[in-house]
PDB file of N, CA and C in Angstrom:
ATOM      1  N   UNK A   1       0.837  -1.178   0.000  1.00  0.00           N
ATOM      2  CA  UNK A   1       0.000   0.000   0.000  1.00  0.00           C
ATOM      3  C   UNK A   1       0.885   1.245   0.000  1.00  0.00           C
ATOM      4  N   UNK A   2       0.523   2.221  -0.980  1.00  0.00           N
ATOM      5  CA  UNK A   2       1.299   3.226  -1.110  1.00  0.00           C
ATOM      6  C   UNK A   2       0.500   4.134  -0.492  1.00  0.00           C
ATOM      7  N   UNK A   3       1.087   5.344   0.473  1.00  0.00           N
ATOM      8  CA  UNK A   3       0.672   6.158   1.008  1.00  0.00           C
ATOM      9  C   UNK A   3       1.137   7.872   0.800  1.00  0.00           C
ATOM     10  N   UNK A   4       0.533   8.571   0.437  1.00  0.00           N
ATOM     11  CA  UNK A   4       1.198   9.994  -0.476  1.00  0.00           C
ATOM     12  C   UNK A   4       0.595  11.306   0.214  1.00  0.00           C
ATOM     13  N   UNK A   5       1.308  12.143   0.027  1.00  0.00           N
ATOM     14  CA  UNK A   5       0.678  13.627   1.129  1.00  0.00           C
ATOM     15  C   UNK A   5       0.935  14.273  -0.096  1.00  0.00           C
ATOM     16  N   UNK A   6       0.278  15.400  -0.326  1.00  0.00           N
ATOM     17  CA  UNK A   6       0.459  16.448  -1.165  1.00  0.00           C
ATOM     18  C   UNK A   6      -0.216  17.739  -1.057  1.00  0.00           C
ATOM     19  N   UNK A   7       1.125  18.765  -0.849  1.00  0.00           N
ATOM     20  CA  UNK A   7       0.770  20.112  -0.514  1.00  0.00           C
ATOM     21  C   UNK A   7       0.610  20.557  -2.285  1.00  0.00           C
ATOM     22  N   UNK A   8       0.104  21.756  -1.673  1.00  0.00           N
ATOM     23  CA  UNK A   8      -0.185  22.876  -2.783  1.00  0.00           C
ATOM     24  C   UNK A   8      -0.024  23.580  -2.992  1.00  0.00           C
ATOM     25  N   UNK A   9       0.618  24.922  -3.527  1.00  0.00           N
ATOM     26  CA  UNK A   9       1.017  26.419  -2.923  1.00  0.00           C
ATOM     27  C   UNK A   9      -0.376  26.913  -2.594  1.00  0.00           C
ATOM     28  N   UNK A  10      -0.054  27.624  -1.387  1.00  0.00           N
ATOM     29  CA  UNK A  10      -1.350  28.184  -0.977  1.00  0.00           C
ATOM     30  C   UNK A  10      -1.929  27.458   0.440  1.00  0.00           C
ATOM     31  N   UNK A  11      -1.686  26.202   0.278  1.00  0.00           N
ATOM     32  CA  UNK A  11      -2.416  25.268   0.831  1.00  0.00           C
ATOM     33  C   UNK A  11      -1.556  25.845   2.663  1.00  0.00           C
ATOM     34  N   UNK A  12      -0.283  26.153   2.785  1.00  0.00           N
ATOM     35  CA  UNK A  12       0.252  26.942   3.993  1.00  0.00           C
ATOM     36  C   UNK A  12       0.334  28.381   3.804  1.00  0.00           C
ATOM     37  N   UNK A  13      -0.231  29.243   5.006  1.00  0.00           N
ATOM     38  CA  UNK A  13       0.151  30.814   4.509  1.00  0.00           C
ATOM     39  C   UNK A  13       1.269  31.151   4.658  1.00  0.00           C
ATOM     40  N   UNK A  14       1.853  31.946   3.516  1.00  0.00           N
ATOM     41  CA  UNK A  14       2.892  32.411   3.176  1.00  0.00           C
ATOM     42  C   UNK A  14       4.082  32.736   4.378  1.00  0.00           C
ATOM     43  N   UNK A  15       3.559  33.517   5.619  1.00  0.00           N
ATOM     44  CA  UNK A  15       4.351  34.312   6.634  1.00  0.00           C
ATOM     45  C   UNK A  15       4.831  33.195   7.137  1.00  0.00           C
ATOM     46  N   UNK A  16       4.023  31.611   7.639  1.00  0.00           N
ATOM     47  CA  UNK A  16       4.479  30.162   8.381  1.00  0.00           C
ATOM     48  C   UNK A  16       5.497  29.942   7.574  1.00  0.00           C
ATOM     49  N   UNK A  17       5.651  30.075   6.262  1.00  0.00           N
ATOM     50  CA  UNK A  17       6.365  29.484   4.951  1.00  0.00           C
ATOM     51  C   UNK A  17       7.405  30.107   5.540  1.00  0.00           C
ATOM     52  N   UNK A  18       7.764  31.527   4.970  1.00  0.00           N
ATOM     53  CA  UNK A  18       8.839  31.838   5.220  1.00  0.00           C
ATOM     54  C   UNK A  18       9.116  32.085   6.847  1.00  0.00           C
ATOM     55  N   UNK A  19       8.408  32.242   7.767  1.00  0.00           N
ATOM     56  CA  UNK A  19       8.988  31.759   8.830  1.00  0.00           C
ATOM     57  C   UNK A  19       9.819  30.338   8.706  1.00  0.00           C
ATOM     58  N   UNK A  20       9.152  29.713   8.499  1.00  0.00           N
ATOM     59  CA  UNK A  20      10.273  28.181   8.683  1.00  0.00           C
ATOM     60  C   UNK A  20      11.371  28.391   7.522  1.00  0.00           C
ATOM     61  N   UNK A  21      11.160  28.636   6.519  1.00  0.00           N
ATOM     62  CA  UNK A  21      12.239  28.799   5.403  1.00  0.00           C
ATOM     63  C   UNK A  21      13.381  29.748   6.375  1.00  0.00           C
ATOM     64  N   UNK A  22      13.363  30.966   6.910  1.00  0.00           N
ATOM     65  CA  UNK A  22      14.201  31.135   8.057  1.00  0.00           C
ATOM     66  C   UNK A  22      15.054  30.350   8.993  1.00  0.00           C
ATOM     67  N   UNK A  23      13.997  29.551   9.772  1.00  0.00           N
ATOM     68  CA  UNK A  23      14.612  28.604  11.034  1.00  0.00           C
ATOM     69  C   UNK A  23      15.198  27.706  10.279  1.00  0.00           C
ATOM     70  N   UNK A  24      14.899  27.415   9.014  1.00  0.00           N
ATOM     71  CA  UNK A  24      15.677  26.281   8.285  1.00  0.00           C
ATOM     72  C   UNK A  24      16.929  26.667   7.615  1.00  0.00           C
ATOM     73  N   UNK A  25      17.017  27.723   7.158  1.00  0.00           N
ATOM     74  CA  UNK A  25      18.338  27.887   6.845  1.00  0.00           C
ATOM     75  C   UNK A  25      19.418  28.643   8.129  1.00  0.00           C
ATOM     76  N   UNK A  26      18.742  28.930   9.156  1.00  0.00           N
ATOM     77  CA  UNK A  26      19.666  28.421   9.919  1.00  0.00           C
ATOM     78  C   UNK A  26      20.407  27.744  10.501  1.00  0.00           C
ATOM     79  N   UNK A  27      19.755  26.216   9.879  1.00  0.00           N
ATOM     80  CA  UNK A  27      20.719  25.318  10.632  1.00  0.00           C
ATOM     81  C   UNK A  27      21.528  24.620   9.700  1.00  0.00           C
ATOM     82  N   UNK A  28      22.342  25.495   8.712  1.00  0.00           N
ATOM     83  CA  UNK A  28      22.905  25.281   7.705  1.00  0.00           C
ATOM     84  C   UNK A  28      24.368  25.634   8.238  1.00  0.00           C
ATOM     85  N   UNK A  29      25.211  25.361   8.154  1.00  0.00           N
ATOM     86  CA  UNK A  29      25.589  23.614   7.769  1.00  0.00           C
ATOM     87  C   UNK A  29      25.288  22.959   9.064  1.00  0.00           C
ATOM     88  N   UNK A  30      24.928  21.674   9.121  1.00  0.00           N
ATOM     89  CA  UNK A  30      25.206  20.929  10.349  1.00  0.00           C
ATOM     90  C   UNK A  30      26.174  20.795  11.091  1.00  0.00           C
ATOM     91  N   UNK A  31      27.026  21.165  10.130  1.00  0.00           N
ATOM     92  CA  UNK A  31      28.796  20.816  10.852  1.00  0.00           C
ATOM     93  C   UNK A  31      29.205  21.723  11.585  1.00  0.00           C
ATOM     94  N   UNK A  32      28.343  22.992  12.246  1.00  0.00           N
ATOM     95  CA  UNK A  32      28.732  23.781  13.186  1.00  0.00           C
ATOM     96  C   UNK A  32      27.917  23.491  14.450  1.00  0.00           C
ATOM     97  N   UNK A  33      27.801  21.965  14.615  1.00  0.00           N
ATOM     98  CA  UNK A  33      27.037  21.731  15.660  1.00  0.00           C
ATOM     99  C   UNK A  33      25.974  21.791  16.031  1.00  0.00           C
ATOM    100  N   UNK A  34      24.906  22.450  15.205  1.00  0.00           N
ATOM    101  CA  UNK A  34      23.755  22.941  15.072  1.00  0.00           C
ATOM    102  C   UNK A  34      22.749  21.533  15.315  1.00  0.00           C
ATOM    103  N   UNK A  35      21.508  21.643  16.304  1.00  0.00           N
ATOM    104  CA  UNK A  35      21.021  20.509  16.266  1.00  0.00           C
ATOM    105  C   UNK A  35      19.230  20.830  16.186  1.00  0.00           C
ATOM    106  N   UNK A  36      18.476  20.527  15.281  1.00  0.00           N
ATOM    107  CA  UNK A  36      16.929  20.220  14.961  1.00  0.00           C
ATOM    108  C   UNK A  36      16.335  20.332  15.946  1.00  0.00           C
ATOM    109  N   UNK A  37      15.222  20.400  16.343  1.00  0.00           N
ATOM    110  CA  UNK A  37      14.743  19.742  17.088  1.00  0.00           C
ATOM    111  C   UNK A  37      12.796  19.999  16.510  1.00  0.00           C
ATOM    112  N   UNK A  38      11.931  18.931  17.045  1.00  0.00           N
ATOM    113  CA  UNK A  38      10.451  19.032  17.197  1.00  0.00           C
ATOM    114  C   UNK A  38      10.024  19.483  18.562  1.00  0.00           C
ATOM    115  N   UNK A  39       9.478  20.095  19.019  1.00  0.00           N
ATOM    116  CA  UNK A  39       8.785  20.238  20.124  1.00  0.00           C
ATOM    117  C   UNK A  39       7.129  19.944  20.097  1.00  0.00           C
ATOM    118  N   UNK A  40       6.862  19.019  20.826  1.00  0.00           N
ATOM    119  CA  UNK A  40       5.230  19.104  20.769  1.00  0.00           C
ATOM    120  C   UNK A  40       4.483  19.996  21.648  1.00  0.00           C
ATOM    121  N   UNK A  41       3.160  19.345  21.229  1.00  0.00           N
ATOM    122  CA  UNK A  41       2.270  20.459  22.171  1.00  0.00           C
ATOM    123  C   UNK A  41       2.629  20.562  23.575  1.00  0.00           C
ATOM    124  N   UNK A  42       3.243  18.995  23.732  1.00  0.00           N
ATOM    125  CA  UNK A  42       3.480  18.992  25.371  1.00  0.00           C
ATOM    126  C   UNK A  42       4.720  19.379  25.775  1.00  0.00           C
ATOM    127  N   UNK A  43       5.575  19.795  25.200  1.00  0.00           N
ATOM    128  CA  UNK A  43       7.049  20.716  25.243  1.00  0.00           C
ATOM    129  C   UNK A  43       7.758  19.312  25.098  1.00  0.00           C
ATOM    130  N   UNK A  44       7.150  18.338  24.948  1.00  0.00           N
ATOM    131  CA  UNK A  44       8.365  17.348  25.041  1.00  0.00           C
ATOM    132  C   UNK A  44       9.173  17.496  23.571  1.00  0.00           C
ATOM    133  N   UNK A  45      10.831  17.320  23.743  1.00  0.00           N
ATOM    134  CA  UNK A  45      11.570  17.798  22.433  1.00  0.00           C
ATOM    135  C   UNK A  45      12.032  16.368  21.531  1.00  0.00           C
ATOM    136  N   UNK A  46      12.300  16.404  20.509  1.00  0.00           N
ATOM    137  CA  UNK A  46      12.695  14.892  19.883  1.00  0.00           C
ATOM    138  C   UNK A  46      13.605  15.948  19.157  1.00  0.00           C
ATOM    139  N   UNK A  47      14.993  15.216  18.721  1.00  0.00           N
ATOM    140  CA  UNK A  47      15.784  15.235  18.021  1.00  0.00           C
ATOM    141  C   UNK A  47      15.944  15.493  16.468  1.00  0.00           C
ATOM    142  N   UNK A  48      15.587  16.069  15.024  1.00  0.00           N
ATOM    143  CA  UNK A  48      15.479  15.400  14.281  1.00  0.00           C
ATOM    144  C   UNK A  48      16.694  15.281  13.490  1.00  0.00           C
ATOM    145  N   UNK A  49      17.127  13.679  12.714  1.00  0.00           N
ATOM    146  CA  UNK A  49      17.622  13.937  12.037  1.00  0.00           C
ATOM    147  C   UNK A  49      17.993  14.919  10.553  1.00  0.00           C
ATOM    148  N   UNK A  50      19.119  14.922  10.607  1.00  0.00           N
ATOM    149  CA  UNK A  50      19.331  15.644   9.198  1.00  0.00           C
ATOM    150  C   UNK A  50      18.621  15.195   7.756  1.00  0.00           C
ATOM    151  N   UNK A  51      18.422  14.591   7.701  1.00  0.00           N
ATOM    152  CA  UNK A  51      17.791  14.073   6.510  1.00  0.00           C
ATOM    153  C   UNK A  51      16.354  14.570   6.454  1.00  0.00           C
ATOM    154  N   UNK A  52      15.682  14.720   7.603  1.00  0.00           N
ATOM    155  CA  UNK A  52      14.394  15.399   7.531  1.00  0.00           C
ATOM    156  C   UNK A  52      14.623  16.433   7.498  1.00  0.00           C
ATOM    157  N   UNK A  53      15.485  16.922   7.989  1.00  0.00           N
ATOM    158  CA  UNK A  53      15.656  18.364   8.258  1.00  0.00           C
ATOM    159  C   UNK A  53      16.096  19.011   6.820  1.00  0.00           C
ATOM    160  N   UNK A  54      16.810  18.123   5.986  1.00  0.00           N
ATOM    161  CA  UNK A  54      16.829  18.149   4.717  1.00  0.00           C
ATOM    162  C   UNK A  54      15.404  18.184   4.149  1.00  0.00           C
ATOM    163  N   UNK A  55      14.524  17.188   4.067  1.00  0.00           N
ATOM    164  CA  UNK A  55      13.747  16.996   3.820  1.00  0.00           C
ATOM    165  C   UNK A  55      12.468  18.127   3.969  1.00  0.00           C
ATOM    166  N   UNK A  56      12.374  18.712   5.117  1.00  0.00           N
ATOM    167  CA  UNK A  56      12.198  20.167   5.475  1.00  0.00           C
ATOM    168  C   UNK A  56      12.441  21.072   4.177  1.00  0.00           C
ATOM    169  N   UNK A  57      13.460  21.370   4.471  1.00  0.00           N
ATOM    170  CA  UNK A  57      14.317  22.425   3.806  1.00  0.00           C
ATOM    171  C   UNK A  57      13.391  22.454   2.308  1.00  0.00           C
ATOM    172  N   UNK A  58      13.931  21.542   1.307  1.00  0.00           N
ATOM    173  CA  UNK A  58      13.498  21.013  -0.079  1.00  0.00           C
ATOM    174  C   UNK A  58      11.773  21.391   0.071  1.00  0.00           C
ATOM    175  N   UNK A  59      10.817  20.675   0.859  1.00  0.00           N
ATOM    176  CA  UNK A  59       9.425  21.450   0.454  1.00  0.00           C
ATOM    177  C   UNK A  59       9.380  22.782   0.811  1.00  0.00           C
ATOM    178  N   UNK A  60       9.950  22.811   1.774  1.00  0.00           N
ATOM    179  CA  UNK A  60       9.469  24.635   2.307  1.00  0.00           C
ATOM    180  C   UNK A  60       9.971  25.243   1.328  1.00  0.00           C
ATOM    181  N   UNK A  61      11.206  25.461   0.170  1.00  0.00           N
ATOM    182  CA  UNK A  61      11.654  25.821  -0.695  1.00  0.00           C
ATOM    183  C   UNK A  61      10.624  26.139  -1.877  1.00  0.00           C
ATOM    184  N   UNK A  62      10.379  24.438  -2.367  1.00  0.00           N
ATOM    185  CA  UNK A  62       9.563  24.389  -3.544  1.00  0.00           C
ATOM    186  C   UNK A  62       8.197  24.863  -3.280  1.00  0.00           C
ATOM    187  N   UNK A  63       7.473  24.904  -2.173  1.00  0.00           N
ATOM    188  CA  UNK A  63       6.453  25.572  -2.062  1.00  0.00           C
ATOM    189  C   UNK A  63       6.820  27.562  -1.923  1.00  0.00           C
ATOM    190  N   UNK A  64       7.691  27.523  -1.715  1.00  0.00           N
ATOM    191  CA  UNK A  64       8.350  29.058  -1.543  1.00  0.00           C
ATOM    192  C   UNK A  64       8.185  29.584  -2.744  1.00  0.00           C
ATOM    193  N   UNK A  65       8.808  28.660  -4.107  1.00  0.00           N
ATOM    194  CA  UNK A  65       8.711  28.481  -5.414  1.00  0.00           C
ATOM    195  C   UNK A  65       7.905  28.883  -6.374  1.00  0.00           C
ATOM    196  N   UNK A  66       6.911  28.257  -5.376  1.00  0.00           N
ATOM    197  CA  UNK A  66       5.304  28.421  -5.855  1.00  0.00           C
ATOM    198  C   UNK A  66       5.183  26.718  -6.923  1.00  0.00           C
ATOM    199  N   UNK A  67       6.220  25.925  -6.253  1.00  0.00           N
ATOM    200  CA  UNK A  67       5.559  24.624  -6.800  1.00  0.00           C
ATOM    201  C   UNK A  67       4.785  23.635  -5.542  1.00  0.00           C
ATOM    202  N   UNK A  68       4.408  22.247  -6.146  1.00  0.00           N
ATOM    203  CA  UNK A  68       3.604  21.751  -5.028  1.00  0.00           C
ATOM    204  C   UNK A  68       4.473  20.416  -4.996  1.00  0.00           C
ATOM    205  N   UNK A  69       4.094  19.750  -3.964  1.00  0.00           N
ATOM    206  CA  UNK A  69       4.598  18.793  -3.105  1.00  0.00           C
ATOM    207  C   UNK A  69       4.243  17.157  -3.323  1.00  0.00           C
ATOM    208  N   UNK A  70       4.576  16.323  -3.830  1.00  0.00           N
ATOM    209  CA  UNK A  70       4.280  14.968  -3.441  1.00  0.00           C
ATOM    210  C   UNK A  70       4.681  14.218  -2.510  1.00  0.00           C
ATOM    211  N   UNK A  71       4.920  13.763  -1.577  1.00  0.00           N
ATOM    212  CA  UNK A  71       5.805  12.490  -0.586  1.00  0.00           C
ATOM    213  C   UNK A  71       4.904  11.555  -0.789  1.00  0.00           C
ATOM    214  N   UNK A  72       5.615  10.478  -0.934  1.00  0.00           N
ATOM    215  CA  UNK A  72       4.969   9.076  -1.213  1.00  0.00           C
ATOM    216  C   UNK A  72       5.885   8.057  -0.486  1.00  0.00           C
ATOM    217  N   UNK A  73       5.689   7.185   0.410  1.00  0.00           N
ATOM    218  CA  UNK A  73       5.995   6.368   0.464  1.00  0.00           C
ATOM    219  C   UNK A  73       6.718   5.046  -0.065  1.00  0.00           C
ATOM    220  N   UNK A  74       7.748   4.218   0.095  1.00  0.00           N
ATOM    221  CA  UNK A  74       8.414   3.365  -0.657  1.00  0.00           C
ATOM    222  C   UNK A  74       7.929   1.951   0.191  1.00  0.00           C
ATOM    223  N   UNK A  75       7.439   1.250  -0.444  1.00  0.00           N
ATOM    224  CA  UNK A  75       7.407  -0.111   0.296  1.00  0.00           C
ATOM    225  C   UNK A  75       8.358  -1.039  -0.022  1.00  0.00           C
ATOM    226  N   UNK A  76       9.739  -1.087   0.946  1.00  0.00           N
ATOM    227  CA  UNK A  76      10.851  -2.076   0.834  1.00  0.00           C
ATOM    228  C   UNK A  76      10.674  -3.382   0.085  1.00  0.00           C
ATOM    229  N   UNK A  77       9.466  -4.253   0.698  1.00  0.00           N
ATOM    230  CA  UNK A  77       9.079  -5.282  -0.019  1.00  0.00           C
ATOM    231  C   UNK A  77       8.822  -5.507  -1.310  1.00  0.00           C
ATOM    232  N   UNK A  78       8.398  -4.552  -2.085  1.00  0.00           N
ATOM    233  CA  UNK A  78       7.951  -4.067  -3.130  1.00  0.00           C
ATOM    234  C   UNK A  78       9.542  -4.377  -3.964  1.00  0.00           C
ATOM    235  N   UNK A  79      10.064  -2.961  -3.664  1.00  0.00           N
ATOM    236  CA  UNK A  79      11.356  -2.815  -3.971  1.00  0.00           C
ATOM    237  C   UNK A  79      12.212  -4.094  -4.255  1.00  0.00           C
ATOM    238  N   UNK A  80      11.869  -5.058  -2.958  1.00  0.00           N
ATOM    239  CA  UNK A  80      12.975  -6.319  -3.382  1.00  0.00           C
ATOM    240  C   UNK A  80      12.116  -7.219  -3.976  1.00  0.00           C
ATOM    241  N   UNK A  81      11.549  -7.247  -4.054  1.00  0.00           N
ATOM    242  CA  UNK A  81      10.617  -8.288  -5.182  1.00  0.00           C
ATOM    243  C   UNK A  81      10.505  -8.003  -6.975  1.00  0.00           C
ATOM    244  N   UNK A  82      11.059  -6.529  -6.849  1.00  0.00           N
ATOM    245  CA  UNK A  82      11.243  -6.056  -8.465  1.00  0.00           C
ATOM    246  C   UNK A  82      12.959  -6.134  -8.558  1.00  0.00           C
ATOM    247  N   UNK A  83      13.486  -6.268  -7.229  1.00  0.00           N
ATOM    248  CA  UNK A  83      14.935  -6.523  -7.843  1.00  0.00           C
ATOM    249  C   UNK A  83      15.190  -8.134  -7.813  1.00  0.00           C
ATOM    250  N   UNK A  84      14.443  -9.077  -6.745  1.00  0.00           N
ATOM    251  CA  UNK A  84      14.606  -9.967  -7.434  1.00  0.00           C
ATOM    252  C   UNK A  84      14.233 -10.969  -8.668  1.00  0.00           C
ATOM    253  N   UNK A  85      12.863  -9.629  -9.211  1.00  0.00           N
ATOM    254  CA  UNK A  85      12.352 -10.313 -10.335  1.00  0.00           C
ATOM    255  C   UNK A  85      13.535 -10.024 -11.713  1.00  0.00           C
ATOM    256  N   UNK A  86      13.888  -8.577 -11.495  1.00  0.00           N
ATOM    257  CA  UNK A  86      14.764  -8.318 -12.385  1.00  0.00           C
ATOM    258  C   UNK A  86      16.213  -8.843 -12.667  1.00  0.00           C
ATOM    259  N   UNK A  87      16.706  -9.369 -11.326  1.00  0.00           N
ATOM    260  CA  UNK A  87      17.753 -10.267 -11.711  1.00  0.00           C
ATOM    261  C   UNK A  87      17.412 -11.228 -12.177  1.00  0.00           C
ATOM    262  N   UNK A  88      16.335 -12.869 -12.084  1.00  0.00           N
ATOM    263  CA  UNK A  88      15.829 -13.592 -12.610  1.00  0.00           C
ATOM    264  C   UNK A  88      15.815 -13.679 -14.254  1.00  0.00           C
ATOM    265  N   UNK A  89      15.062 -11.775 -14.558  1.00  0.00           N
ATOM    266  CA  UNK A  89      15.110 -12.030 -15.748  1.00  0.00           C
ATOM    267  C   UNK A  89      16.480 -11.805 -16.778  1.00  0.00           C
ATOM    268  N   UNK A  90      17.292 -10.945 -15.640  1.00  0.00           N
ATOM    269  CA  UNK A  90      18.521 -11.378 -16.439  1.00  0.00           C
ATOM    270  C   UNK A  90      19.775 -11.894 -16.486  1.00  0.00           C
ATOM    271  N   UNK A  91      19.015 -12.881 -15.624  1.00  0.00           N
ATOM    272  CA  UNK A  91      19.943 -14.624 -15.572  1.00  0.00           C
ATOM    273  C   UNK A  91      19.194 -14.892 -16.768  1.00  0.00           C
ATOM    274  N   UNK A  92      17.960 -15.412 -16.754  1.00  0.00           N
ATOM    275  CA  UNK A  92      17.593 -15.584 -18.177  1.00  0.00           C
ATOM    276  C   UNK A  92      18.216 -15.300 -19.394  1.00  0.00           C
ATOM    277  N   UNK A  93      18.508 -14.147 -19.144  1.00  0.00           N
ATOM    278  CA  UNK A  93      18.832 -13.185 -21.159  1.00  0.00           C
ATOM    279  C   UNK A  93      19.993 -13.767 -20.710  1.00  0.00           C
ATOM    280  N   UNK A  94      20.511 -13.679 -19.543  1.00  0.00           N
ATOM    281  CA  UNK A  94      22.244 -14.182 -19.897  1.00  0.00           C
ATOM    282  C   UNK A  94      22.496 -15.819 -20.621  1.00  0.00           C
ATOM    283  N   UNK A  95      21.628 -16.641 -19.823  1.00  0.00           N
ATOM    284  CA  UNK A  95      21.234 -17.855 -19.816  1.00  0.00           C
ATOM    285  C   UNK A  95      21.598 -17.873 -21.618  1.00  0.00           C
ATOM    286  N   UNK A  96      19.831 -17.306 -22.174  1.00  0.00           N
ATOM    287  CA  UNK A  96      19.696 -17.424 -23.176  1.00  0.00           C
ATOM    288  C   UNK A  96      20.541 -16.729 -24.688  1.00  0.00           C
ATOM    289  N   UNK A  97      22.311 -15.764 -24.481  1.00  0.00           N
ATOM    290  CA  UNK A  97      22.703 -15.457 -24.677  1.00  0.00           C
ATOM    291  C   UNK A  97      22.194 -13.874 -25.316  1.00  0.00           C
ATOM    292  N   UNK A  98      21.075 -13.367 -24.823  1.00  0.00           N
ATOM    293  CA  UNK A  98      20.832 -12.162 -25.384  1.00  0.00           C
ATOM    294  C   UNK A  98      21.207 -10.930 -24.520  1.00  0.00           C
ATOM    295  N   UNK A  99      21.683 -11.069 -23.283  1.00  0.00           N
ATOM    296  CA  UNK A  99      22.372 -10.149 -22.395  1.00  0.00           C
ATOM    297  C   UNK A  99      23.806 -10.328 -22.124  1.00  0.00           C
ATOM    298  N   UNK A 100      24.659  -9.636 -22.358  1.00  0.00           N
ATOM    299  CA  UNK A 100      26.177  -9.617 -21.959  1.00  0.00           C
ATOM    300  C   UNK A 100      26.609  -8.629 -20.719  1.00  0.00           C
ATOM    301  N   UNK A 101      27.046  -9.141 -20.069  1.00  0.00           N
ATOM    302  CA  UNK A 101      27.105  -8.321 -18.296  1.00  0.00           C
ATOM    303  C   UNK A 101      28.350  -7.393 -18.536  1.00  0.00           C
TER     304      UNK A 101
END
């Protein structure tokens, strides 16, 4: 099951936008120690990695842009079941001399 979010421009008001487009390029580069964080409603703080924080960065941008957003989900299983179908088939072609590695 694939699962997908998709913003819109518009769909956040502009001032939240570039507010976070702010807090986000402040924590550019990571390598000055700089560390993420979430806070919830209940002040409790979580960590986030860089990669979201990347991940951050890239929509708040493209919606900045004035483009819109897809995230979709990857289902691992998925993934290895098309790589092991695809090697199969080309053991086959190799098999059958129509693929050369």
């Amino acid at each position: 099951m694939t699962t997908a979010l998709k913003l819109r421009p518009g769909m956040i008001e502009q001032e939240r936008l570039d507010a976070l487009a702010r807090t986000l390029d402040r924590t550019r580069p990571a390598a000055f120690g700089t560390v993420s964080r979430l806070v919830g409603p209940d002040g409790q703080e979580v960590e986030l990695p860089e990669k979201i924080v990347d991940l951050l960065r890239v929509v708040t941008e493209q919606l900045l842009s004035g483009n819109g957003i897809s995230v979709a989900t990857v289902n691992a299983r998925v993934d290895r079941a098309a790589r092991d179908a695809l090697d199969a088939l080309t053991a086959e072609a190799q098999d059958l001399g129509l693929y050369d590695d």
